[in-house]
Protein backbone atom coordinates (compact mmCIF):
# COMPACT_ATOMS: atom_id res chain seq x y z
CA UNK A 1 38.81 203.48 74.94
CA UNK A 2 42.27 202.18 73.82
CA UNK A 3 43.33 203.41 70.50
CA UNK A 4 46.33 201.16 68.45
CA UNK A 5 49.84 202.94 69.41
CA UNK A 6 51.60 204.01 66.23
CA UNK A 7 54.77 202.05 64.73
CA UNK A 8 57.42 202.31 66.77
CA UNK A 9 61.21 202.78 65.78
CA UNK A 10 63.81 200.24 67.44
CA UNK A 11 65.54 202.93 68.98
CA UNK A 12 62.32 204.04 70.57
CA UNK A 13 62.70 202.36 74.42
CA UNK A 14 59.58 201.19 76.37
CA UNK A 15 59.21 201.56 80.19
CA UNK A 16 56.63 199.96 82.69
CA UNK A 17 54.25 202.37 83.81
CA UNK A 18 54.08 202.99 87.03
CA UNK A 19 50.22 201.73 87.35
CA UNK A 20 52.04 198.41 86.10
CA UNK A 21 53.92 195.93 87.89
CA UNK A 22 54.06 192.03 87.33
CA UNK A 23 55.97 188.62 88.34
CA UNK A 24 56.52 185.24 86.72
CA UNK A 25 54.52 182.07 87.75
CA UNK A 26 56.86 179.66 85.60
CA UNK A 27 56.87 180.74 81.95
CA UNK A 28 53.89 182.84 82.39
CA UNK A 29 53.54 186.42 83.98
CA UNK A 30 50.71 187.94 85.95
CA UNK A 31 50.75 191.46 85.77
CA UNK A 32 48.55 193.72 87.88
CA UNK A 33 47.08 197.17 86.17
CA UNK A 34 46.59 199.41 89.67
CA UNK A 35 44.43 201.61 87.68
CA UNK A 36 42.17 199.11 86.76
CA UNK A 37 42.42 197.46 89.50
CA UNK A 38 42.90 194.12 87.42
CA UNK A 39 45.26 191.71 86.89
CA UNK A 40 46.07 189.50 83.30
CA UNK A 41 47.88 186.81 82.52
CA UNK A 42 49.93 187.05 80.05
CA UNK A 43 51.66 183.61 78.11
CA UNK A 44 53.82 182.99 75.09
CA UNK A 45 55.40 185.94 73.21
CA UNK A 46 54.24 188.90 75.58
CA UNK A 47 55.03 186.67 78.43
CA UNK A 48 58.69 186.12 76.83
CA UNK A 49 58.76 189.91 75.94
CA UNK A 50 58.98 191.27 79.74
CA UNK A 51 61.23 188.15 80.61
CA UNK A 52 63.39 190.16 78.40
CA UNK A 53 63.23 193.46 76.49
CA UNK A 54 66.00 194.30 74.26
CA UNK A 55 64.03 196.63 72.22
CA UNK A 56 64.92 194.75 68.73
CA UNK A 57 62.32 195.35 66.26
CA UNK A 58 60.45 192.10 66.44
CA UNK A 59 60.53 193.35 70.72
CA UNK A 60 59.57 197.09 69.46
CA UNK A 61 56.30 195.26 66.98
CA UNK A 62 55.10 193.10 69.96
CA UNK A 63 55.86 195.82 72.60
CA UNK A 64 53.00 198.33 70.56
CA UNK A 65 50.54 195.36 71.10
CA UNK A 66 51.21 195.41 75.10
CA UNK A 67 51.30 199.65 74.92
CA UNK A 68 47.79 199.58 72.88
CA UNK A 69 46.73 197.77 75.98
CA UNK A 70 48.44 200.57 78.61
CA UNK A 71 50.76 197.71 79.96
CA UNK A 72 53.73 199.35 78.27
CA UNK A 73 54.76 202.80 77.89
CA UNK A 74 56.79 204.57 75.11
CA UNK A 75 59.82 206.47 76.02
CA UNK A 76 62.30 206.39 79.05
CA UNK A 77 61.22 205.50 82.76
CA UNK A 78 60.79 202.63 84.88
CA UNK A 79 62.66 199.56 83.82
CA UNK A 80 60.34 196.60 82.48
CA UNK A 81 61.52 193.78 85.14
CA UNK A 82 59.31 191.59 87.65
CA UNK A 83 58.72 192.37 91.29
CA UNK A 84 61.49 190.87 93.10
CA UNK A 85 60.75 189.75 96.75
CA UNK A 86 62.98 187.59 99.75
CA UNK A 87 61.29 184.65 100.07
CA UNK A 88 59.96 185.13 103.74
CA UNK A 89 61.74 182.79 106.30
CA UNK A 90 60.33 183.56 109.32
CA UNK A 91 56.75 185.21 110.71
CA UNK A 92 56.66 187.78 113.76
CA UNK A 93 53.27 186.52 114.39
CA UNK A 94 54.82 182.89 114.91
CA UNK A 95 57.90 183.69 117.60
CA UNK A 96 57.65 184.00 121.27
CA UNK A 97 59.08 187.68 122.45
CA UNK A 98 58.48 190.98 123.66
CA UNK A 99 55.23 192.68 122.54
CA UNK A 100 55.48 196.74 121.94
CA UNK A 101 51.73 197.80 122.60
CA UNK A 102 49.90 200.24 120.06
CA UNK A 103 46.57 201.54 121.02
CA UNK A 104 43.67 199.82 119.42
CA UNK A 105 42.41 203.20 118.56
CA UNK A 106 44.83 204.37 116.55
CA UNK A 107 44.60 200.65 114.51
CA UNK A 108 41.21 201.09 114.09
CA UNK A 109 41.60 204.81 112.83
CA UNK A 110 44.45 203.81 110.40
CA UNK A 111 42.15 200.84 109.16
CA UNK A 112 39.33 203.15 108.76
CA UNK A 113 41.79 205.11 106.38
CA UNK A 114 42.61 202.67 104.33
CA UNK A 115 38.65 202.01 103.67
CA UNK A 116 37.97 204.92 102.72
CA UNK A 117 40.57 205.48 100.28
CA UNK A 118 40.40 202.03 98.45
CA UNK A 119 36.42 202.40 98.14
CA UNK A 120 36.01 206.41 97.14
CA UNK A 121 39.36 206.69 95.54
CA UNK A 122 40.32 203.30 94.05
CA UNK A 123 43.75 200.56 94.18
CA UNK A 124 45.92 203.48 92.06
CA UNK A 125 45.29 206.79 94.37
CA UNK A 126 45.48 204.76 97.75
CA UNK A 127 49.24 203.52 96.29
CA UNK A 128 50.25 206.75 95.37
CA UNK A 129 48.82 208.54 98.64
CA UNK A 130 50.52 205.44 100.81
CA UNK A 131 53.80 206.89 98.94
CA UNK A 132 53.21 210.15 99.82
CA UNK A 133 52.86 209.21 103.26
CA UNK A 134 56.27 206.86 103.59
CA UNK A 135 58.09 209.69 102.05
CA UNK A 136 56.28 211.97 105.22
CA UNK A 137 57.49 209.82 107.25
CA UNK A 138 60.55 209.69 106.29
CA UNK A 139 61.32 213.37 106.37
CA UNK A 140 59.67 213.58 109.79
CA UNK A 141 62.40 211.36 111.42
CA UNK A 142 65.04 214.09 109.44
CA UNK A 143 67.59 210.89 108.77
CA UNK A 144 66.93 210.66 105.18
CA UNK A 145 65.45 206.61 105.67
CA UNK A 146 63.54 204.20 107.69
CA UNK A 147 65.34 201.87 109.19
CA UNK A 148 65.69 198.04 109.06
CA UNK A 149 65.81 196.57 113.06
CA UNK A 150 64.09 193.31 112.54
CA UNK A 151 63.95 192.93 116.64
CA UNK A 152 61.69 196.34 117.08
CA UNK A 153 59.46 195.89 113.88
CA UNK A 154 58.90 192.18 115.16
CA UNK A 155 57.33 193.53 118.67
CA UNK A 156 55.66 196.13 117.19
CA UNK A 157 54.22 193.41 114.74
CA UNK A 158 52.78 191.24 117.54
CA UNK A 159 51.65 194.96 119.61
CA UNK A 160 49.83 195.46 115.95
CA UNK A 161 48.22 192.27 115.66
CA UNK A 162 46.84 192.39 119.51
CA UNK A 163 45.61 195.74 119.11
CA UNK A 164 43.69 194.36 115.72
CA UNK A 165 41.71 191.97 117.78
CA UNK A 166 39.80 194.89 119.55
CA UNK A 167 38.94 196.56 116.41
CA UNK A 168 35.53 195.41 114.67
CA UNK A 169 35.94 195.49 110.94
CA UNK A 170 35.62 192.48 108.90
CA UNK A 171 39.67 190.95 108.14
CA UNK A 172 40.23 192.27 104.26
CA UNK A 173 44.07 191.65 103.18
CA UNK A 174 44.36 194.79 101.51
CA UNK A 175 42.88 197.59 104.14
CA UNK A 176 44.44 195.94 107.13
CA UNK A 177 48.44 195.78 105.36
CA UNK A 178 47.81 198.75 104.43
CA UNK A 179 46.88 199.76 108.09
CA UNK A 180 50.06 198.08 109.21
CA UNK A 181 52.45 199.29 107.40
CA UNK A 182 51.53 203.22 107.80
CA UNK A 183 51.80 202.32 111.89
CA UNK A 184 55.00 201.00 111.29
CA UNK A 185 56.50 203.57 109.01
CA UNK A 186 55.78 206.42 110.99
CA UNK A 187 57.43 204.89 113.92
CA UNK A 188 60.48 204.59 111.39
CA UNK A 189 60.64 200.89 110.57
CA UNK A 190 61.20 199.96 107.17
CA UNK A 191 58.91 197.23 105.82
CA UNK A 192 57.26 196.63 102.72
CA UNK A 193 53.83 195.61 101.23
CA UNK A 194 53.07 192.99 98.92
CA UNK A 195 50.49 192.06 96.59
CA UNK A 196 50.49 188.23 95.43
CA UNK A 197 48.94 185.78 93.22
CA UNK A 198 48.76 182.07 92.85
CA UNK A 199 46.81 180.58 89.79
CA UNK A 200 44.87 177.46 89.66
CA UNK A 201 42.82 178.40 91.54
CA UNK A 202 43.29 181.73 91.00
CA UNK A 203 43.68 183.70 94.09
CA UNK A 204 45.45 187.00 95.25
CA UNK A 205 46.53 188.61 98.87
CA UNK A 206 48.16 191.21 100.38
CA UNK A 207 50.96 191.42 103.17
CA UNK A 208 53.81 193.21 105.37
CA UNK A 209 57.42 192.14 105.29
CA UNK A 210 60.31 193.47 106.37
CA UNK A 211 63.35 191.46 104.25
CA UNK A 212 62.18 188.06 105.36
CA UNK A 213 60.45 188.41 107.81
CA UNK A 214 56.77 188.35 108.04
CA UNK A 215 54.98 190.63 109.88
CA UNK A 216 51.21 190.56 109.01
CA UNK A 217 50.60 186.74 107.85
CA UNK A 218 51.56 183.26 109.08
CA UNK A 219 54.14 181.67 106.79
CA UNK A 220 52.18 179.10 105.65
CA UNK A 221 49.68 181.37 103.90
CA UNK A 222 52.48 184.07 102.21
CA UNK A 223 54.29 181.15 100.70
CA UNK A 224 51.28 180.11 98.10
CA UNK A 225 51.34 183.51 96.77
CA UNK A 226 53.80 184.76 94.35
CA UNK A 227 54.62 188.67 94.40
CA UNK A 228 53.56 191.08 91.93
CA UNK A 229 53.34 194.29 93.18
CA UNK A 230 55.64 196.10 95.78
CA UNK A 231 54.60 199.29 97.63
């Protein structure tokens, strides 16, 4: 139950939670609660309010109506700004080229994974246990970062994709990016999943991208959706 946030002072600063992410659909922004596993619209003066926070006091009044609501927090932390995404320009799925294979086994085990997490442990633990697992991967390699080779990630991309055709799960957005992008960062590629939105009619997906290129979608599809979560 939420209980109303006491007065704030204008020298009191408000951060986005982490469970709280959002991006801008023309003057309106659609933010997604990972906790919840919801997403609100939000219009007018709240809308206006994360388009920029300057923590004046008329910000600081209408900021403890979004915190009563857990979409702000009080105090220092994450900076309250909108997902920010390359628009994707090209698709691996679409070009003719070399195809590194992956074993359909290990798609199907790291789909299977993904499952289980979203339905026992919800949208907010399966992001923060996908973190834990880039940052594994990262200090397996020992370089300190993944790294960005668009050439590689792209034939792994079409290997993935193969590979998916011989598992037999039902296509869901969300289990099978995540899937992806775990295969990819343990074999060091950077790349980056998306969660996106596009209103009337309201609809939402999920995809891999590594800067702009597409790796898990055809263009076609990606470009309805605008991003509003970044993992």
């Amino acid at each position: 139950m939420l209980t109303r946030a006491a007065p704030s002072s204008p020298d009191m600063p408000y951060h986005l939670p982490a469970h709280i992410s959002f991006g801008f659909i023309g003057q309106r922004a659609v933010v997604l609660d990972t906790t919840a596993d919801r997403y609100f619209l939000l219009a007018g003066t709240e809308a206006h309010l994360l388009a920029g926070f300057d923590n004046t006091p008329a910000d600081a009044a209408r900021a403890d109506h979004l915190a009563a609501r857990g979409l702000l927090a009080r105090g220092a932390g994450q900076a309250i700004a909108p997902v920010e995404a390359r628009e994707p320009t090209r698709c691996a799925l679409e070009d003719q080229g070399a195809v590194t294979r992956i074993g359909a086994w290990e798609v199907g085990r790291r789909r299977f994974e993904a499952s289980l997490w979203l339905r026992f442990g919800g949208l907010s633990p399966t992001v923060e246990r996908w973190r834990q697992l880039r940052a594994r991967s990262v200090r397996r390699l020992g370089r300190g970062r993944l790294a960005a080779s668009a050439g590689d990630v792209s034939d792994l991309a079409r290997g993935y994709a193969d590979a998916r055709l011989y598992v037999p799960a039902r296509r869901r957005c969300v289990p099978d990016s995540l899937a992806m992008i775990y295969s990819l960062w343990r074999r060091g590629h950077d790349a980056e999943l998306y969660f996106g939105v596009r209103l009337e009619p309201f609809a939402a997906h999920c995809w891999v991208q590594s800067g702009d290129l597409l790796l898990s979608d055809p263009l076609d599809i990606v470009r309805e959706f605008t991003p509003v979560f970044r993992l």
